[in-house]
PDB file of N, CA and C in Angstrom:
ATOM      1  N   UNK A   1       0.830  -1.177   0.000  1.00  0.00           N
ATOM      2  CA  UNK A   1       0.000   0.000   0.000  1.00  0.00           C
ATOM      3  C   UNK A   1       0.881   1.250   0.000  1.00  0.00           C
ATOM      4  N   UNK A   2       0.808   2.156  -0.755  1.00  0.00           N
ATOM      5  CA  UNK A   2       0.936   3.545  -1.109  1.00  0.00           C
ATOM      6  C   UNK A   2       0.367   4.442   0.474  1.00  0.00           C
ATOM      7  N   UNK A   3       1.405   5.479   0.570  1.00  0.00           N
ATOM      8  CA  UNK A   3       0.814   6.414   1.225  1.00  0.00           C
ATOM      9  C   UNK A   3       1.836   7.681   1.565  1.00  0.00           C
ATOM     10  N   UNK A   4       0.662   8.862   1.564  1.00  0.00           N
ATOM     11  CA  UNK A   4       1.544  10.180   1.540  1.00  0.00           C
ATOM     12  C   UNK A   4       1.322  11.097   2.887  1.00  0.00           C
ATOM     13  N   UNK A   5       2.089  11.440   3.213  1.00  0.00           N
ATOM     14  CA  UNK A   5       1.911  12.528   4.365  1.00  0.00           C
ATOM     15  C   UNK A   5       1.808  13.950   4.208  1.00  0.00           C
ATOM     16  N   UNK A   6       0.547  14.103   4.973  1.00  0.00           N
ATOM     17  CA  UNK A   6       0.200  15.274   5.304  1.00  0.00           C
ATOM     18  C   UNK A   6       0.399  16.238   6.401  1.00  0.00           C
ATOM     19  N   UNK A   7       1.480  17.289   6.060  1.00  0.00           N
ATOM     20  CA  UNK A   7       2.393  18.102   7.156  1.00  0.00           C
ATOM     21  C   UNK A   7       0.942  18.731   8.433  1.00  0.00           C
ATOM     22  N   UNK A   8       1.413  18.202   9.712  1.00  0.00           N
ATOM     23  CA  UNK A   8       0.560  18.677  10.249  1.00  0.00           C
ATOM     24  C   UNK A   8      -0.116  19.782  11.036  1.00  0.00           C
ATOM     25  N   UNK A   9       0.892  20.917  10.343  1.00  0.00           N
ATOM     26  CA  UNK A   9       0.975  22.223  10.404  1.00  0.00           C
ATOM     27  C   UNK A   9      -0.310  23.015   9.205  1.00  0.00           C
ATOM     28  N   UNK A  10      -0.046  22.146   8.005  1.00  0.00           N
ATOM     29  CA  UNK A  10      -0.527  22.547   7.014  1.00  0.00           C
ATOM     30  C   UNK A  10      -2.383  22.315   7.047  1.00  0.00           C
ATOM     31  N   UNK A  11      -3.752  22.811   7.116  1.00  0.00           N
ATOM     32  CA  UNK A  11      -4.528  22.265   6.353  1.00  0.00           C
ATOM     33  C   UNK A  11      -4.773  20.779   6.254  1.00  0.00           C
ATOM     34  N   UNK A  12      -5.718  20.229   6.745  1.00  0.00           N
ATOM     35  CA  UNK A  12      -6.318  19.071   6.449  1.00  0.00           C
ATOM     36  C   UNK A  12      -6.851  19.217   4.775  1.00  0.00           C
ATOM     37  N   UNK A  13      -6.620  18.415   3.539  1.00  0.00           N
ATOM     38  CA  UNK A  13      -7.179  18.584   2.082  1.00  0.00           C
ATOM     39  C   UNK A  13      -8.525  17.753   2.349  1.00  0.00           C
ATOM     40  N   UNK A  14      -8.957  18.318   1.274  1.00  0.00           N
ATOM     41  CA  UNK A  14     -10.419  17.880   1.211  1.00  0.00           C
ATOM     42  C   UNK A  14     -10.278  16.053   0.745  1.00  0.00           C
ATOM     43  N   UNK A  15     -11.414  15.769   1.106  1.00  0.00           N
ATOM     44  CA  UNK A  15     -11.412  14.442   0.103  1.00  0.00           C
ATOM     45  C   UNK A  15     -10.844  14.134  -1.372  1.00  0.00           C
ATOM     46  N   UNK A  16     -11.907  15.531  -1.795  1.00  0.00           N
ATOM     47  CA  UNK A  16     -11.900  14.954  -3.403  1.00  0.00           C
ATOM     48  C   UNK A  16      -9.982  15.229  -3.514  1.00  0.00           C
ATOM     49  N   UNK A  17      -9.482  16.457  -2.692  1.00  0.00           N
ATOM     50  CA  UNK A  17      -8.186  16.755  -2.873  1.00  0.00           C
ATOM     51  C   UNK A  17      -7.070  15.313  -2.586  1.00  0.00           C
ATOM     52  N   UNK A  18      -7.737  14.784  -1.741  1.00  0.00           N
ATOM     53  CA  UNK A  18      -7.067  13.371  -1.629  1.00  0.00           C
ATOM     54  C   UNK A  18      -6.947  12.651  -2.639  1.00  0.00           C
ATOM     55  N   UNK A  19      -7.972  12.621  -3.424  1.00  0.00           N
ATOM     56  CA  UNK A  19      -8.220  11.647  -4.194  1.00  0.00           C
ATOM     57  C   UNK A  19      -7.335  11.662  -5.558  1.00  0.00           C
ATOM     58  N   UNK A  20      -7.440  12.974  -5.527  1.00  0.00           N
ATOM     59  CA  UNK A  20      -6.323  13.811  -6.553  1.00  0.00           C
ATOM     60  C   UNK A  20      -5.092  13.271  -6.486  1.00  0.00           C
ATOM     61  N   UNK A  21      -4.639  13.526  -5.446  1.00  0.00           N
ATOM     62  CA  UNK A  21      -3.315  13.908  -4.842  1.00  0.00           C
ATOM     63  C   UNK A  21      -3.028  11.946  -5.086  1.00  0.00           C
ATOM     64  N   UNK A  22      -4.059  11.002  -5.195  1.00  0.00           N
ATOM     65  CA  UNK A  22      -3.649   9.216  -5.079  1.00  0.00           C
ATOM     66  C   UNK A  22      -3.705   9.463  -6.403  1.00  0.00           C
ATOM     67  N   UNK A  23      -4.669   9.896  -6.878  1.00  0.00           N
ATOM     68  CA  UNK A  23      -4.594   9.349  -8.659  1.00  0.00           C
ATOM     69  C   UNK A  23      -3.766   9.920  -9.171  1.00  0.00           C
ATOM     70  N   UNK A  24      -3.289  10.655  -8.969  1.00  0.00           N
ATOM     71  CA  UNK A  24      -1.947  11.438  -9.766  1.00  0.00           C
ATOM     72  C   UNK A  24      -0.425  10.525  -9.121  1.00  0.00           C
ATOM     73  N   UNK A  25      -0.644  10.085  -8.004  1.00  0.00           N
ATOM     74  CA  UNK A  25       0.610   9.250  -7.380  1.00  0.00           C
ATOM     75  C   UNK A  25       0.746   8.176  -8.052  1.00  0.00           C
ATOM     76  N   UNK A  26      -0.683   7.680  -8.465  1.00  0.00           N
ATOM     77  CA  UNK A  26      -0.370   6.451  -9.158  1.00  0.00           C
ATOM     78  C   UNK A  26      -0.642   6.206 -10.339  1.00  0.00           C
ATOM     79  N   UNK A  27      -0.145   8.124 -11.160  1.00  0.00           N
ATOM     80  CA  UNK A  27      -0.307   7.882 -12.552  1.00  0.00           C
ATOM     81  C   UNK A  27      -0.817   7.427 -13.035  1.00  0.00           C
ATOM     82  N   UNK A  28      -2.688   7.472 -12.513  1.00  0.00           N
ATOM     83  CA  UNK A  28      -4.025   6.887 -13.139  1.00  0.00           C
ATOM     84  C   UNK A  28      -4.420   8.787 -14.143  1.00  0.00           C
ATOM     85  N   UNK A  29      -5.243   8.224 -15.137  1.00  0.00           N
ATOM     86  CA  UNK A  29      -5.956   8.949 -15.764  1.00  0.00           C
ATOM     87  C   UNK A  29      -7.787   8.783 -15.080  1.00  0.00           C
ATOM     88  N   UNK A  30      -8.364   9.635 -14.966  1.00  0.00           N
ATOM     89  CA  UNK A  30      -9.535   9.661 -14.283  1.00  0.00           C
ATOM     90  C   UNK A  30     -10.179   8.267 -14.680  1.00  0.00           C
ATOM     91  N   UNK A  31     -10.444   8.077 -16.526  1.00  0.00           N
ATOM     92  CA  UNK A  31     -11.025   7.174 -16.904  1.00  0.00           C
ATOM     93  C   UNK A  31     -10.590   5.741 -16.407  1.00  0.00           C
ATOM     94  N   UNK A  32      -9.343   5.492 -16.451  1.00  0.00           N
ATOM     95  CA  UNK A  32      -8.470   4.837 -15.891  1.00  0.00           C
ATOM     96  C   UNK A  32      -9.147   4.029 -14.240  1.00  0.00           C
ATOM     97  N   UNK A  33      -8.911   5.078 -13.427  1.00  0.00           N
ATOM     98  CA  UNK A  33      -9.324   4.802 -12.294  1.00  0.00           C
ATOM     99  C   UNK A  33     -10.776   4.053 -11.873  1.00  0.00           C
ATOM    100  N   UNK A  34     -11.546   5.239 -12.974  1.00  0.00           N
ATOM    101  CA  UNK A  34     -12.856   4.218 -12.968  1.00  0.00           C
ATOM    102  C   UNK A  34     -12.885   3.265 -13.163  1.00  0.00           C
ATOM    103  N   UNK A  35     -12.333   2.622 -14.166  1.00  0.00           N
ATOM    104  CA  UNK A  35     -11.956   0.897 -14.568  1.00  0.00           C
ATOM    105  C   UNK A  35     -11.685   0.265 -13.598  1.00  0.00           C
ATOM    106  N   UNK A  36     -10.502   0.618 -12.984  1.00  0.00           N
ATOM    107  CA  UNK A  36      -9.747   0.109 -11.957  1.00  0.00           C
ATOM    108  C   UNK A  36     -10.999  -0.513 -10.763  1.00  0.00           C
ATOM    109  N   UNK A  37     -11.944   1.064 -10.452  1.00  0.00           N
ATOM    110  CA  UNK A  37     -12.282   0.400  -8.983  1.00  0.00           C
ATOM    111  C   UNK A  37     -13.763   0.224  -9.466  1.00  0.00           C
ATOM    112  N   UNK A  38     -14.158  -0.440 -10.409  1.00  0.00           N
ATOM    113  CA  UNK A  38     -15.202  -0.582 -10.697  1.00  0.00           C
ATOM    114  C   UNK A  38     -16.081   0.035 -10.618  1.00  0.00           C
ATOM    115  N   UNK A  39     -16.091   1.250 -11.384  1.00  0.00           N
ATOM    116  CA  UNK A  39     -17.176   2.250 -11.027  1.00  0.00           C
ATOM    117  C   UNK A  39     -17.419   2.388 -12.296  1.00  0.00           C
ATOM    118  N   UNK A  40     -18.651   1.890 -12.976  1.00  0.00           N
ATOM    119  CA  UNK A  40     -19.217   2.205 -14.355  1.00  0.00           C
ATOM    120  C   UNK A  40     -20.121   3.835 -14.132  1.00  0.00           C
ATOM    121  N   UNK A  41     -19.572   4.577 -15.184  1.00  0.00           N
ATOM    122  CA  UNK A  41     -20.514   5.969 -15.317  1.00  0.00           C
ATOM    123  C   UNK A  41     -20.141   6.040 -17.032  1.00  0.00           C
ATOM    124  N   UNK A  42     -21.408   6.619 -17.479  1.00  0.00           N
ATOM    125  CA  UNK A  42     -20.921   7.135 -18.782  1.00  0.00           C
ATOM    126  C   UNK A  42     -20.373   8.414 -19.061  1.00  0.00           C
ATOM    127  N   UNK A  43     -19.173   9.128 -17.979  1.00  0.00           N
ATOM    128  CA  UNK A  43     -18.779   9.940 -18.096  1.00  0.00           C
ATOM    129  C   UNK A  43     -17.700   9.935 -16.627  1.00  0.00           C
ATOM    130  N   UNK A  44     -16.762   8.816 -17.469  1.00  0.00           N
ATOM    131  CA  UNK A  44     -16.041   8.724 -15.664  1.00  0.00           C
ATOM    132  C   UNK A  44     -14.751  10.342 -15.822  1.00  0.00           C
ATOM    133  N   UNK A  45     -14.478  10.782 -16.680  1.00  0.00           N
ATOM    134  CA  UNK A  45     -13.538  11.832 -16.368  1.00  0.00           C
ATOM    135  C   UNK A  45     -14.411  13.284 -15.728  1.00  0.00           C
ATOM    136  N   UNK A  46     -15.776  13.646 -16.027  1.00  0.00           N
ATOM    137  CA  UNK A  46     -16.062  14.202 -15.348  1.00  0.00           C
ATOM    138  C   UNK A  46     -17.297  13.726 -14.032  1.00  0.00           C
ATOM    139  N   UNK A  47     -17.151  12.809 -13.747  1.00  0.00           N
ATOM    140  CA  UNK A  47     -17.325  11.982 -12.210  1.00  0.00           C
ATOM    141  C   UNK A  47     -15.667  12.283 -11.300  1.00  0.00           C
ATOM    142  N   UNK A  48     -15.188  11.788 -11.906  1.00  0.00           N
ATOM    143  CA  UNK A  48     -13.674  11.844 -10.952  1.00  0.00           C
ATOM    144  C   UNK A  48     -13.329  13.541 -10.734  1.00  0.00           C
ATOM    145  N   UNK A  49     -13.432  14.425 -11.884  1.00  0.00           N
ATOM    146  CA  UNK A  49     -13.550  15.588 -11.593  1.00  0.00           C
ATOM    147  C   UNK A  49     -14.152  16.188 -10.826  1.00  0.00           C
ATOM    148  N   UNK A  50     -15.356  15.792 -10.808  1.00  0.00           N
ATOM    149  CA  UNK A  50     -16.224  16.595 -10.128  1.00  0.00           C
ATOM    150  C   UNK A  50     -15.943  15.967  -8.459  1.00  0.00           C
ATOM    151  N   UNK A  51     -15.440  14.977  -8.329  1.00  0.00           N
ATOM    152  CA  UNK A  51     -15.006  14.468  -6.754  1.00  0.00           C
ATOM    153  C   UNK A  51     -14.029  15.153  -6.469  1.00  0.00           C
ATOM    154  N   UNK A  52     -13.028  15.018  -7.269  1.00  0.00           N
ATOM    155  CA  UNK A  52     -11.627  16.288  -7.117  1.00  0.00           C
ATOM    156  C   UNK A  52     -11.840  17.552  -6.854  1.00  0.00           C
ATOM    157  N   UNK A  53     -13.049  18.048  -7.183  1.00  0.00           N
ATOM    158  CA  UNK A  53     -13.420  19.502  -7.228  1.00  0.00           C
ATOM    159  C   UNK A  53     -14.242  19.985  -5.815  1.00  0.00           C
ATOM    160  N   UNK A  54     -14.457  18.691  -5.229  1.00  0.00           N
ATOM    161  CA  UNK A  54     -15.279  18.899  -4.403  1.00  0.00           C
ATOM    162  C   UNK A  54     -17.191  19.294  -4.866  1.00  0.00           C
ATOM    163  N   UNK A  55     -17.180  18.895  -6.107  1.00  0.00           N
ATOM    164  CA  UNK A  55     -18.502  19.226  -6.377  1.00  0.00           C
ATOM    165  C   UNK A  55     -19.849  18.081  -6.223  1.00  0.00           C
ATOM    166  N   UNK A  56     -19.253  16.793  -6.068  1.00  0.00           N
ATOM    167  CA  UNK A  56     -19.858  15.527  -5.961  1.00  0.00           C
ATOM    168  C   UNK A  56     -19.974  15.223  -5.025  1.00  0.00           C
ATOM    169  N   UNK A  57     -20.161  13.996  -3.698  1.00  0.00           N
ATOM    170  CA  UNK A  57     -20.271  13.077  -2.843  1.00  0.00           C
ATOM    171  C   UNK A  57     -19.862  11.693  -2.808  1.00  0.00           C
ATOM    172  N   UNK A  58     -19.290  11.433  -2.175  1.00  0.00           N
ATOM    173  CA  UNK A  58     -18.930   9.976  -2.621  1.00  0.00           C
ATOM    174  C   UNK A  58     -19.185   9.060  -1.121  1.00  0.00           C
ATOM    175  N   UNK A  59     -19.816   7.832  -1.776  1.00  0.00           N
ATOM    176  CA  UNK A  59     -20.540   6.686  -0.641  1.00  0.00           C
ATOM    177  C   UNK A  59     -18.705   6.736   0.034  1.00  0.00           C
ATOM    178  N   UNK A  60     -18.927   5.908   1.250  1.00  0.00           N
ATOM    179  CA  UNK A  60     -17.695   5.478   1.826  1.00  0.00           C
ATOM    180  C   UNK A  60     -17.159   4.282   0.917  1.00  0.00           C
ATOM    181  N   UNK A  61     -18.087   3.708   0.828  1.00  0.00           N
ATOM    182  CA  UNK A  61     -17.775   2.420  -0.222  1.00  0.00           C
ATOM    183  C   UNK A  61     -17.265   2.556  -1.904  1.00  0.00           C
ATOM    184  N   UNK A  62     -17.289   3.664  -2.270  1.00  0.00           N
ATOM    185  CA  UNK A  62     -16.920   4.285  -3.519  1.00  0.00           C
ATOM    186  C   UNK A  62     -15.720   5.049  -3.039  1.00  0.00           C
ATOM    187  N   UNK A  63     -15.613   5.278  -2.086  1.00  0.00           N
ATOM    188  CA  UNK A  63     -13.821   6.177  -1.668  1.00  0.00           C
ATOM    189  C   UNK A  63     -12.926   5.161  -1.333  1.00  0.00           C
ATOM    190  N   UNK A  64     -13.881   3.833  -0.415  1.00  0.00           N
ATOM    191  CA  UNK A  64     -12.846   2.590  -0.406  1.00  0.00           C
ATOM    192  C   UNK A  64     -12.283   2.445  -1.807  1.00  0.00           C
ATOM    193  N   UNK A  65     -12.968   1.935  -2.865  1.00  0.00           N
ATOM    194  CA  UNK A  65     -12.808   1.488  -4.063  1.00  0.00           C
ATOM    195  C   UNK A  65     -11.761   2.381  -4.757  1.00  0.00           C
ATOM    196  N   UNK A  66     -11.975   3.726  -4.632  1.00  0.00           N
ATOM    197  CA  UNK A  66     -10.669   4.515  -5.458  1.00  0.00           C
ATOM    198  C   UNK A  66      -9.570   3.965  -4.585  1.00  0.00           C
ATOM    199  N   UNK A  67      -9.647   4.208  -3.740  1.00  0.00           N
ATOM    200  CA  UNK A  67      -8.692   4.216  -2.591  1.00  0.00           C
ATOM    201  C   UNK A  67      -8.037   2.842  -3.227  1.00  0.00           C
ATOM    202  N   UNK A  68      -8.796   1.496  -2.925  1.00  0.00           N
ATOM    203  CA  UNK A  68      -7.905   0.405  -3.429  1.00  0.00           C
ATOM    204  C   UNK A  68      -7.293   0.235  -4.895  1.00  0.00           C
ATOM    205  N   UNK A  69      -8.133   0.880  -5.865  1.00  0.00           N
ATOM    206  CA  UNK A  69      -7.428   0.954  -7.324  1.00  0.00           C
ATOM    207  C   UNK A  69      -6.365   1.659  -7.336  1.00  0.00           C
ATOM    208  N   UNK A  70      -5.899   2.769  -6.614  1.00  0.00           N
ATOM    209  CA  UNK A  70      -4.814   3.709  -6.267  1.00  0.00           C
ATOM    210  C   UNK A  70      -3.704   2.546  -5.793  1.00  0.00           C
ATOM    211  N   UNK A  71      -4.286   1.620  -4.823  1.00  0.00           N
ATOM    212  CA  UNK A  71      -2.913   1.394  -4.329  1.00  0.00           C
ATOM    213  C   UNK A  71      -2.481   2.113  -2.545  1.00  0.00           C
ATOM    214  N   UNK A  72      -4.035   2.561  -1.982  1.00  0.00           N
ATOM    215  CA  UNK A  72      -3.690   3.206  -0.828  1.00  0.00           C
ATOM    216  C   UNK A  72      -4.547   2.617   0.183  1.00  0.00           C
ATOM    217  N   UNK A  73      -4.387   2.531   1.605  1.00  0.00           N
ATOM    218  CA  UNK A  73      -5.148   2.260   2.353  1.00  0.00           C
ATOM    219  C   UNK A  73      -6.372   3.384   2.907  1.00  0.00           C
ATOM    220  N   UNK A  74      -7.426   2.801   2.903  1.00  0.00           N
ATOM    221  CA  UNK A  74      -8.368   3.977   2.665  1.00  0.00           C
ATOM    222  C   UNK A  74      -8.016   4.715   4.353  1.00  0.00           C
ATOM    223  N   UNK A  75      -7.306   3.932   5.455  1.00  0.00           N
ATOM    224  CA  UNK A  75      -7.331   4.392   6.692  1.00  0.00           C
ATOM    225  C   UNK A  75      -6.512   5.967   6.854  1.00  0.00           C
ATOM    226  N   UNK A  76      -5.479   5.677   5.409  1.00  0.00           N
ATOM    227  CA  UNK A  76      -4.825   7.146   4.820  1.00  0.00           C
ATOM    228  C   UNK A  76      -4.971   8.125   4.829  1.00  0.00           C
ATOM    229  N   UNK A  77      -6.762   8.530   4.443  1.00  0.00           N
ATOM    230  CA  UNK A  77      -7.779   9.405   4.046  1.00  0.00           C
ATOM    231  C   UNK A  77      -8.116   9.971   5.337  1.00  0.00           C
ATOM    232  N   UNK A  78      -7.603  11.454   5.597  1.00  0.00           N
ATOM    233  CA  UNK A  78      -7.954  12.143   6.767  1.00  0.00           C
ATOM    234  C   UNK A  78      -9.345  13.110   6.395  1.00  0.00           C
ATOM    235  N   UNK A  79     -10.305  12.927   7.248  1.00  0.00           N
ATOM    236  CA  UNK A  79     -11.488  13.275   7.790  1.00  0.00           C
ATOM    237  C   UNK A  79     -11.126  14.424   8.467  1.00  0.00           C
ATOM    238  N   UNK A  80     -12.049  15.813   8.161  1.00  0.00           N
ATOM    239  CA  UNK A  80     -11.970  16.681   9.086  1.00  0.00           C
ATOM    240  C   UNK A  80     -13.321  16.597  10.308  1.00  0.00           C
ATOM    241  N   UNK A  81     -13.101  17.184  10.732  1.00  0.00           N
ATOM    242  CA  UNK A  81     -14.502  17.085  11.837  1.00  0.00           C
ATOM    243  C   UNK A  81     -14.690  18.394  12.297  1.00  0.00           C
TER     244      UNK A  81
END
């Protein structure tokens, strides 16, 4: 499993910013990723965008799934509260 640190001085990133920050680590293309974690949409580059952007929602069970096509442990993924 893959994983990156987040300085803990800096800002907690958003989700979708997480998600970014894995798919770009693991040199996935949005469409790409969808394949990967089994997520059929007929428009997976702007689905993954719009999660990156913070404009979407994503089940926990759909952030697991990127999370494992990435290559990261979803326990990685910091939650603000």
């Amino acid at each position: 499993m893959r994983g990156y640190a987040i300085p803990s001085k800096q800002k907690i990133m958003t989700i979708g910013e997480q998600v970014k920050a894995m798919r770009n680590d693991a040199g996935l293309t949005a469409t790409k990723l969808c394949e990967l974690a089994g997520i059929e949409t007929n428009r997976p580059r702007q689905y993954i965008s719009n999660i990156e952007n913070n404009k979407q929602t994503i089940s926990f069970e759909q952030l697991r799934k990127l999370c494992d096509a990435c290559g990261y442990d979803i326990k990685l993924i910091k939650i603000e509260k």
